[in-house]
N, C-alpha and C. Protein backbone atom coordinates (compact mmCIF):
# COMPACT_ATOMS: atom_id res chain seq x y z
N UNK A 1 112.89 122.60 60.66
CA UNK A 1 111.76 121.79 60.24
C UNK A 1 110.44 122.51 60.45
N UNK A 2 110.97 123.35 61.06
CA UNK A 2 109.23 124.41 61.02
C UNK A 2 108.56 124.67 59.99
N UNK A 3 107.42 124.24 59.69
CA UNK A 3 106.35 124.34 58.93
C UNK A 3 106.21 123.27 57.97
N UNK A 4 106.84 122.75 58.53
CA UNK A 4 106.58 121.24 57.84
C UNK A 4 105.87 120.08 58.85
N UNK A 5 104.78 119.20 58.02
CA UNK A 5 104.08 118.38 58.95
C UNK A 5 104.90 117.63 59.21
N UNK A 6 104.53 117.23 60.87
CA UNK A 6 105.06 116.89 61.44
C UNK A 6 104.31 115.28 61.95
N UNK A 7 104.93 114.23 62.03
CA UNK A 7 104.07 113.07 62.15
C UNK A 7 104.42 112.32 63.75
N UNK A 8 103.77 112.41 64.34
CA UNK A 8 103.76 112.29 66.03
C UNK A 8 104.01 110.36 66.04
N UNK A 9 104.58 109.92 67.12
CA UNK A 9 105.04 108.63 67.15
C UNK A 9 104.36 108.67 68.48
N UNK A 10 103.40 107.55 68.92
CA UNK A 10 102.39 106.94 69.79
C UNK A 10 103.18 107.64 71.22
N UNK A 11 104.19 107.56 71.76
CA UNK A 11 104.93 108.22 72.87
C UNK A 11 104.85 110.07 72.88
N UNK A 12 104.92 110.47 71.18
CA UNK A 12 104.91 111.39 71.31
C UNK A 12 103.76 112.49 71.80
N UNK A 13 102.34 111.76 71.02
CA UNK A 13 101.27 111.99 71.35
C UNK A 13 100.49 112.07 72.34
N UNK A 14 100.70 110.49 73.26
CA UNK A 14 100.67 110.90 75.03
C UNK A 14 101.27 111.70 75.28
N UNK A 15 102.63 112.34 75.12
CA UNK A 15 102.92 113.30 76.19
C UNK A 15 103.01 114.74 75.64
N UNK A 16 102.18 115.29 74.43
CA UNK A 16 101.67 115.88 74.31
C UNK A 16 100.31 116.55 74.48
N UNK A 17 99.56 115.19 74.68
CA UNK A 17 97.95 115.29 75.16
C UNK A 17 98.13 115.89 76.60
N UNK A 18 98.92 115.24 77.71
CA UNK A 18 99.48 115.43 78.49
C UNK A 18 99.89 116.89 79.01
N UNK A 19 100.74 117.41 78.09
CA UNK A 19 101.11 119.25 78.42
C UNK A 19 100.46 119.69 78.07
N UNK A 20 98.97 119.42 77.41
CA UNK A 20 98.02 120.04 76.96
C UNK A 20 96.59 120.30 77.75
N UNK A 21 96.68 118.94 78.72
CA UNK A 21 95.76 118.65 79.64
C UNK A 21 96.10 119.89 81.23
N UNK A 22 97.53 119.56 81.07
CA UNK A 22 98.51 120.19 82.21
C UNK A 22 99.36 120.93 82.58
N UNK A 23 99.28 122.25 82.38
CA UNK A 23 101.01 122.69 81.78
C UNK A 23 101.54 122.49 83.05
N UNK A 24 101.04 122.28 83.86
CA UNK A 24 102.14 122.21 85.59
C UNK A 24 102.61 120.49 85.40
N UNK A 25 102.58 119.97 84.61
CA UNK A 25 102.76 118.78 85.07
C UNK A 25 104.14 118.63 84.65
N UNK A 26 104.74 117.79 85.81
CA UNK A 26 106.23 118.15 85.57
C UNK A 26 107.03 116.98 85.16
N UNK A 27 107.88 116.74 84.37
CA UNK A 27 108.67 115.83 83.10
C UNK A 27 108.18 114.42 84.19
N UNK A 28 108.10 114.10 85.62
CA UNK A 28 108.29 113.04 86.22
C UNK A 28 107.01 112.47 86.38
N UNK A 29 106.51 113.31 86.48
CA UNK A 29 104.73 113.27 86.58
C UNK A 29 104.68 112.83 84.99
N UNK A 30 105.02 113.20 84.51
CA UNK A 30 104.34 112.82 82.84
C UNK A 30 105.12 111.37 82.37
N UNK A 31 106.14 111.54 82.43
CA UNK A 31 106.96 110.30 82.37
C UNK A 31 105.79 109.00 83.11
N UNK A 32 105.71 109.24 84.53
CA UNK A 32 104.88 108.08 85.58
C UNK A 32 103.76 107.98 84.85
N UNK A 33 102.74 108.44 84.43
CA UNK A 33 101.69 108.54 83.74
C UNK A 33 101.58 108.33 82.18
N UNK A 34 102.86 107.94 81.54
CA UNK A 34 102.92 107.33 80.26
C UNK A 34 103.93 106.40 80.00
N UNK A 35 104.20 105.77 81.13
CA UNK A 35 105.06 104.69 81.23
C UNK A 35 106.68 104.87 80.88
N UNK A 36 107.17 106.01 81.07
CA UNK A 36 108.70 106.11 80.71
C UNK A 36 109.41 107.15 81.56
N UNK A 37 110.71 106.69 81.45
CA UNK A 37 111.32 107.49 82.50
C UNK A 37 111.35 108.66 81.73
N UNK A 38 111.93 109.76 83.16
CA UNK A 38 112.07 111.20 83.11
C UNK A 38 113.00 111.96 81.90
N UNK A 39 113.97 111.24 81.38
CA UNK A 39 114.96 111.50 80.59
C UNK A 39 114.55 111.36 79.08
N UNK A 40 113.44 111.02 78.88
CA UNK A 40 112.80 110.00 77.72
C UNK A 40 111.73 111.38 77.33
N UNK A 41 111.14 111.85 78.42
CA UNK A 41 110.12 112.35 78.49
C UNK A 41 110.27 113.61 78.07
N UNK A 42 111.60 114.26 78.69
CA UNK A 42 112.33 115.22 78.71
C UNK A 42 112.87 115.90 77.20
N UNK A 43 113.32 114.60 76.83
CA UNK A 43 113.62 114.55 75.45
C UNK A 43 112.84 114.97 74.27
N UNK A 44 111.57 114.15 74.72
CA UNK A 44 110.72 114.12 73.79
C UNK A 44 109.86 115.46 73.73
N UNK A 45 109.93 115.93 75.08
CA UNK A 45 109.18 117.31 74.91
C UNK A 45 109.97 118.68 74.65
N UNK A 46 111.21 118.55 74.64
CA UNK A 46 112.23 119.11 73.91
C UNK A 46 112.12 118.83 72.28
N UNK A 47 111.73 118.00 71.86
CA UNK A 47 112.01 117.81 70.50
C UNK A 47 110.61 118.24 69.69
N UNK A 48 109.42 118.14 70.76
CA UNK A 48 108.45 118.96 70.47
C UNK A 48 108.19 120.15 70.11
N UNK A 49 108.75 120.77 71.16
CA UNK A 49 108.86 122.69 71.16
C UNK A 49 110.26 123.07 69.52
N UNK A 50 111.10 122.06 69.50
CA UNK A 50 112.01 122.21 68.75
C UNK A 50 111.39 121.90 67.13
N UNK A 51 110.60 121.05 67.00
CA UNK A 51 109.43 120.93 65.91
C UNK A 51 108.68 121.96 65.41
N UNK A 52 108.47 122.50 66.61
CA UNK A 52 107.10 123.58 66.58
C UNK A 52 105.77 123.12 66.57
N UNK A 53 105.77 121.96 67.24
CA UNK A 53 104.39 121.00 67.83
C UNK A 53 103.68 121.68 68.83
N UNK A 54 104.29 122.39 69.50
CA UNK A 54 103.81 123.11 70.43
C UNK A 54 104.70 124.66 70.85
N UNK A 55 103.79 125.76 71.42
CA UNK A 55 104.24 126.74 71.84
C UNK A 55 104.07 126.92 73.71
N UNK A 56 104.55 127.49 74.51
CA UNK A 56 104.57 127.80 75.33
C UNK A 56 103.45 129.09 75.44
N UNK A 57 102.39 129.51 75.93
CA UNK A 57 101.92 131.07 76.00
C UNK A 57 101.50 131.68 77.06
N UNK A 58 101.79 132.55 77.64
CA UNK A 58 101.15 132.95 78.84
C UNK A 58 99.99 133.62 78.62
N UNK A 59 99.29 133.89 78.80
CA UNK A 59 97.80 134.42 78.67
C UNK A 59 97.74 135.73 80.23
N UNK A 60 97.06 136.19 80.32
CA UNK A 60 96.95 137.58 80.75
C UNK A 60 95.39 136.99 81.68
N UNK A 61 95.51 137.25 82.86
CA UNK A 61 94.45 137.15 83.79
C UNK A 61 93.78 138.59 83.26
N UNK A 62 92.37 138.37 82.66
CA UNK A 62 91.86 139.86 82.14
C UNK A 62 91.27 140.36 83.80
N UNK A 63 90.85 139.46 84.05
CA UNK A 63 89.66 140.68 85.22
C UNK A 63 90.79 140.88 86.62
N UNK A 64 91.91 140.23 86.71
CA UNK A 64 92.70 141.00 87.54
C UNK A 64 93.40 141.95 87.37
N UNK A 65 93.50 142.29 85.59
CA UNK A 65 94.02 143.48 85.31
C UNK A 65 92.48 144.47 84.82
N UNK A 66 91.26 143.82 86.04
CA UNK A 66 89.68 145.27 85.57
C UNK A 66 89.41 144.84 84.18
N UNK A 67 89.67 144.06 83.48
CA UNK A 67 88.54 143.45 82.51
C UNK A 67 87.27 142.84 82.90
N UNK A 68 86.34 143.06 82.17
CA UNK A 68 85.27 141.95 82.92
C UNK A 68 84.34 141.64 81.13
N UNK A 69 84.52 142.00 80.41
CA UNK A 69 84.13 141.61 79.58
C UNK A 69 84.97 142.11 77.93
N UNK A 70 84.26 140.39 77.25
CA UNK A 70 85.13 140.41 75.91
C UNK A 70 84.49 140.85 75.11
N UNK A 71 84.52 141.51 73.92
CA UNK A 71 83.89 141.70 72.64
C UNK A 71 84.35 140.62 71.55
N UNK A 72 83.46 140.32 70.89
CA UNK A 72 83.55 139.58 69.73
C UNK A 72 83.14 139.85 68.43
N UNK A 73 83.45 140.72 67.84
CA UNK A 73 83.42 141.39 66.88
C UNK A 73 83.46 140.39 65.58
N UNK A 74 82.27 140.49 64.63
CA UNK A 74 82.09 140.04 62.90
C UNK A 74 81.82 140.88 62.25
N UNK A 75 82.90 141.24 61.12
CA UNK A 75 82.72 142.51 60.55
C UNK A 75 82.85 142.00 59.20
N UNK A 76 81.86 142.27 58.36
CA UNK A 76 81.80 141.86 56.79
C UNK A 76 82.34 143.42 56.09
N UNK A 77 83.18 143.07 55.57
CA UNK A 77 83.56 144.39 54.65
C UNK A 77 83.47 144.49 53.63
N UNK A 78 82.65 145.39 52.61
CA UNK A 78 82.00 145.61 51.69
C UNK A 78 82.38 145.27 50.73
N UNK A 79 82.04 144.48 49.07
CA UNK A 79 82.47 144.45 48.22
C UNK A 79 83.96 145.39 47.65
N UNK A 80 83.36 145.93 47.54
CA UNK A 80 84.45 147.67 47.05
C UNK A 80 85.57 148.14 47.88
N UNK A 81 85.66 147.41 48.69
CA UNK A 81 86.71 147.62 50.27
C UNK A 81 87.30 146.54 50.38
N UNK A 82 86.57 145.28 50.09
CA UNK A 82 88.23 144.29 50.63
C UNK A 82 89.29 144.44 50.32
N UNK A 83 89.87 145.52 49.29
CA UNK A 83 91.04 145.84 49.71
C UNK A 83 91.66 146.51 50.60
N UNK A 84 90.87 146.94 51.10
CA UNK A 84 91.11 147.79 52.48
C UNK A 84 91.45 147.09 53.77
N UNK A 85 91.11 146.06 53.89
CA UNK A 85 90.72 144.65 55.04
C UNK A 85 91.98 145.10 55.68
N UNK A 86 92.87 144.94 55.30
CA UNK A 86 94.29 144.48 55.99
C UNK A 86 94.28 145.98 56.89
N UNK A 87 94.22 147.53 56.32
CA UNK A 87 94.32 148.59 56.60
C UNK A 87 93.34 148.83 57.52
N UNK A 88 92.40 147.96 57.61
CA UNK A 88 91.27 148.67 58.35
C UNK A 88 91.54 147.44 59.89
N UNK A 89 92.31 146.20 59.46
CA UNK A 89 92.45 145.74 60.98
C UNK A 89 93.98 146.88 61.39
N UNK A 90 94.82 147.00 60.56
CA UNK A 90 95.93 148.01 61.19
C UNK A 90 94.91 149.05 61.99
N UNK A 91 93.94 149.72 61.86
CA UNK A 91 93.43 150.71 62.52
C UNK A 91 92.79 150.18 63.61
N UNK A 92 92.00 148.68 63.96
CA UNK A 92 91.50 148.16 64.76
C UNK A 92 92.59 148.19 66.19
N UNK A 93 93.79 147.35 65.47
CA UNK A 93 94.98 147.14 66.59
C UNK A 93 95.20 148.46 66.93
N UNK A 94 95.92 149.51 66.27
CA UNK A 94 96.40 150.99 66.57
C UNK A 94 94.86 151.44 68.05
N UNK A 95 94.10 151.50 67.11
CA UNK A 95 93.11 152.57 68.16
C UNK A 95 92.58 151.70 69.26
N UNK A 96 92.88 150.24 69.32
CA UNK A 96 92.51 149.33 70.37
C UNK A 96 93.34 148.76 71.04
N UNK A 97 94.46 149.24 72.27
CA UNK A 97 95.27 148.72 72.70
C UNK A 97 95.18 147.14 73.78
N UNK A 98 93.73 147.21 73.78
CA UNK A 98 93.21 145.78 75.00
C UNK A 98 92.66 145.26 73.59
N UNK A 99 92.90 145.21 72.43
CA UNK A 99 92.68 144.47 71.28
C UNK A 99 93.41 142.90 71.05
N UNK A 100 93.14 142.49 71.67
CA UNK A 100 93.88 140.40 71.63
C UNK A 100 94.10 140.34 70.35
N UNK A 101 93.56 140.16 69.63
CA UNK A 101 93.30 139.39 68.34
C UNK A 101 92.46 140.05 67.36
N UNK A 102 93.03 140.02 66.06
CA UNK A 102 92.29 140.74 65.26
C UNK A 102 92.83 140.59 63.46
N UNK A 103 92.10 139.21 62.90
CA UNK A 103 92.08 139.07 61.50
C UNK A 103 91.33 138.96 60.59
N UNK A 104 91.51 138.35 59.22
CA UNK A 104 91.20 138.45 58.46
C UNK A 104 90.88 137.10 58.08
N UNK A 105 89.09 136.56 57.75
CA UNK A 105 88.96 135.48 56.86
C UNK A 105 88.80 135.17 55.89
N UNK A 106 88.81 134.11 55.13
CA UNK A 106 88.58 134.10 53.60
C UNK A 106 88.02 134.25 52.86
N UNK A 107 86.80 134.86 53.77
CA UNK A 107 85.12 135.19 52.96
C UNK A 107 85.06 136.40 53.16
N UNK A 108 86.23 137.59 53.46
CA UNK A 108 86.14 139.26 53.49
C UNK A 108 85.35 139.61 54.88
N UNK A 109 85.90 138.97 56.07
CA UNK A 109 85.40 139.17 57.11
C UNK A 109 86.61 139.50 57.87
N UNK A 110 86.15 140.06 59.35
CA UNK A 110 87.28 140.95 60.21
C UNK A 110 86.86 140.01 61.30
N UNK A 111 87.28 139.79 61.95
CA UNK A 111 87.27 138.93 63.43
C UNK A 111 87.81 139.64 64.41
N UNK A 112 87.51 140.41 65.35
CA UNK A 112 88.38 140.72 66.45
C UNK A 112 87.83 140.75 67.73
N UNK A 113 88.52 140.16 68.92
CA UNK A 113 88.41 140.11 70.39
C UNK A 113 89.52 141.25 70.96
N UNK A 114 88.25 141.54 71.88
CA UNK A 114 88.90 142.80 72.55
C UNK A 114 88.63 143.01 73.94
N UNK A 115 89.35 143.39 74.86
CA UNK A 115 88.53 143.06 76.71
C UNK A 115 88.83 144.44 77.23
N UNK A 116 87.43 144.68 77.82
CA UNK A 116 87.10 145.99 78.21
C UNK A 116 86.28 146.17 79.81
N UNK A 117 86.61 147.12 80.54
CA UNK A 117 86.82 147.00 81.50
C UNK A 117 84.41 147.21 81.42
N UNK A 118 83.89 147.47 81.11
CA UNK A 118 82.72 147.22 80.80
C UNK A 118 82.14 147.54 79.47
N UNK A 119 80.94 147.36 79.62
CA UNK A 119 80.64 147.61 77.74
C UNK A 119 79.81 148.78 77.65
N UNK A 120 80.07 149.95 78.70
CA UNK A 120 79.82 151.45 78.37
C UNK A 120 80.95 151.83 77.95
N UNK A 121 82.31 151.61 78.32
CA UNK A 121 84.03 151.78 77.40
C UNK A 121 83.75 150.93 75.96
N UNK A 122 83.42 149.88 75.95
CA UNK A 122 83.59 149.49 74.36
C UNK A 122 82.61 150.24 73.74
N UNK A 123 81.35 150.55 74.01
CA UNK A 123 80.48 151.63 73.47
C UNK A 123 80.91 153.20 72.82
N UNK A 124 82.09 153.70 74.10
CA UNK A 124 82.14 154.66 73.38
C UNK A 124 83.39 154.65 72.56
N UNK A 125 84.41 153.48 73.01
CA UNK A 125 85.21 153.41 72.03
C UNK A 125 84.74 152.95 70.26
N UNK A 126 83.74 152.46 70.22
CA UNK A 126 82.79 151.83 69.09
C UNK A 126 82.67 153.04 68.47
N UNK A 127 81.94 153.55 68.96
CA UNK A 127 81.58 155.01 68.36
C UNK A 127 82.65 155.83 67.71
N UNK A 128 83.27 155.64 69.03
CA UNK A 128 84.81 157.10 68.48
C UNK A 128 85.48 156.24 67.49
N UNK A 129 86.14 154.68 67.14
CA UNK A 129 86.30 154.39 65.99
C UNK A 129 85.46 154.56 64.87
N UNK A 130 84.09 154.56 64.53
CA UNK A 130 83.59 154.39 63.42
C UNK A 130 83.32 156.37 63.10
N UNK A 131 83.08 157.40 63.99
CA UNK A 131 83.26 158.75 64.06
C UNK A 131 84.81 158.85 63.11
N UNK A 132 85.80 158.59 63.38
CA UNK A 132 87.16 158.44 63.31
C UNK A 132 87.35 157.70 61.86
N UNK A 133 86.95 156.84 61.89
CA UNK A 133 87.20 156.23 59.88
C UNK A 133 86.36 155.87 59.77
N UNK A 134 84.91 156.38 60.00
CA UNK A 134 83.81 155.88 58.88
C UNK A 134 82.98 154.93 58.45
N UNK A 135 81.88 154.66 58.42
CA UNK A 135 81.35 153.13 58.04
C UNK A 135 81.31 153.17 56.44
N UNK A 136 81.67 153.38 55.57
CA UNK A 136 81.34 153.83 54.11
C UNK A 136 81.58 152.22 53.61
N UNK A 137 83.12 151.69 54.30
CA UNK A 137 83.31 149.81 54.11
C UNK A 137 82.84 149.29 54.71
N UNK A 138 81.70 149.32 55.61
CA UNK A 138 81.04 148.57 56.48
C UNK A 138 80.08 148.14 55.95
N UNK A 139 79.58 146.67 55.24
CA UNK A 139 78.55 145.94 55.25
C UNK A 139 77.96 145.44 56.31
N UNK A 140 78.10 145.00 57.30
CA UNK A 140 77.25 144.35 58.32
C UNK A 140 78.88 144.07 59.33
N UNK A 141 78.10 144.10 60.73
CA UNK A 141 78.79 143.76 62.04
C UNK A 141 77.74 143.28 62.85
N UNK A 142 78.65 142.11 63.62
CA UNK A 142 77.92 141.31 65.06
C UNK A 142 78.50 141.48 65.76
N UNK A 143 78.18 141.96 67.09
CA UNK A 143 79.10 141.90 68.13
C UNK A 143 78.87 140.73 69.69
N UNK A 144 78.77 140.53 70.37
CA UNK A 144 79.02 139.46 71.80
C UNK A 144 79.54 140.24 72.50
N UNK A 145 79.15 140.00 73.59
CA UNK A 145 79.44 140.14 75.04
C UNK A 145 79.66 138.86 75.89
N UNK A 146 80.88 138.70 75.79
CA UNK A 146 80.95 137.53 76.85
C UNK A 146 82.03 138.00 78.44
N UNK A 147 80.56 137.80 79.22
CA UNK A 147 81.18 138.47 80.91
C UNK A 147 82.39 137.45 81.23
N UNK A 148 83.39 138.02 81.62
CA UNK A 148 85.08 137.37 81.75
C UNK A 148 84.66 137.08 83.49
N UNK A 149 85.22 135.35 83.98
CA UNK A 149 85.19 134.99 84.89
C UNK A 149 86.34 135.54 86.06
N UNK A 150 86.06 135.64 86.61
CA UNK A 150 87.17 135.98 87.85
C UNK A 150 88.75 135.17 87.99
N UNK A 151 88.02 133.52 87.26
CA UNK A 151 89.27 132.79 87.45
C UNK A 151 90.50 132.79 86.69
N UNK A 152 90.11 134.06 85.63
CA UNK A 152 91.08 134.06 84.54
C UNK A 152 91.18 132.69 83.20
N UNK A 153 90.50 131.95 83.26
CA UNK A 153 90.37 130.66 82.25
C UNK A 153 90.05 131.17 81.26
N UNK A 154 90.47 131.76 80.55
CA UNK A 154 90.48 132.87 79.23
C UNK A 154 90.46 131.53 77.87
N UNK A 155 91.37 130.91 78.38
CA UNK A 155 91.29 129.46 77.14
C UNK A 155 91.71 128.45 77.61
N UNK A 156 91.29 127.49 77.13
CA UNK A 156 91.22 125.96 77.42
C UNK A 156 91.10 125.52 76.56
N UNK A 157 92.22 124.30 76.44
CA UNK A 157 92.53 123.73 74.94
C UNK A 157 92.63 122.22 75.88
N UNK A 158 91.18 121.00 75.38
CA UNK A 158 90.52 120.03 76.24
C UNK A 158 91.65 118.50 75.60
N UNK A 159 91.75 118.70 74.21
CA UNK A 159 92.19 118.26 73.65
C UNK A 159 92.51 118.38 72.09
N UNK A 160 93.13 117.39 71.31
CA UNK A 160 93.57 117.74 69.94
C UNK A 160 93.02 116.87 69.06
């Protein structure tokens, strides 16, 4: 049934808001807190993951592995080059191994987050990519600096 919408039933939705609020919270705890026993609960969040309502993800503490800051990269790619888009994030991922994330939107833009142990390393890695293939498809780029907290809270998903 994957990739097909999926239509949530009032039980299902509490105890999804629920693993969303909590991932430690455990089938008995969630059960007590939405009025049903453990077996019910159990079920239902089994039939979730089995939907594809939800994924499991571990996320990566950046600054205990010496990250301390993210890049946020907006990259408009030139008329004459969006065909290139797809080839030019393959080169983003390849030459950026602390590269998270890195696509393509519907308006010929590049999106990519990347965590670097400060932003004199993303500087010269900046450089040595665009030295390396060129700005010739480059219409315009924004970049961010956002300083990574100690506590690792990389994402937080409040609700749906």
């Amino acid at each position: 049934m994957e990739g097909c919408p999926v239509s949530l039933k009032q039980n299902e939705q509490k105890v999804l808001k629920l693993l969303t609020e909590n991932k430690d919270y455990s089938f008995r705890e969630i059960a007590k807190l939405v009025g049903l026993n453990e077996v019910s609960v159990r079920r239902i969040c089994n039939k979730l993951k089995l939907d594809g309502v939800f994924h499991t993800v571990n996320i990566p503490n950046f600054p205990a592995l010496g990250y301390n800051v993210l890049m946020m990269q907006r990259i408009r790619v030139s008329g004459s080059h969006l065909i290139e888009t797809k080839s030019i994030i393959g080169n983003v991922l390849k030459e950026w191994p602390n590269c998270i994330d890195c696509h393509e939107t519907y308006d010929g833009k590049i999106i990519a987050r990347s965590v670097w142990r400060n932003a004199e390393d993303f500087k010269e890695a900046h450089a040595g990519f665009y030295k390396k293939f060129g700005t010739g498809w480059l219409e315009h780029e924004e970049i961010d600096m956002v300083p990574l907290e100690g506590n690792g809270a990389f994402m937080r998903i409040q609700d749906f």
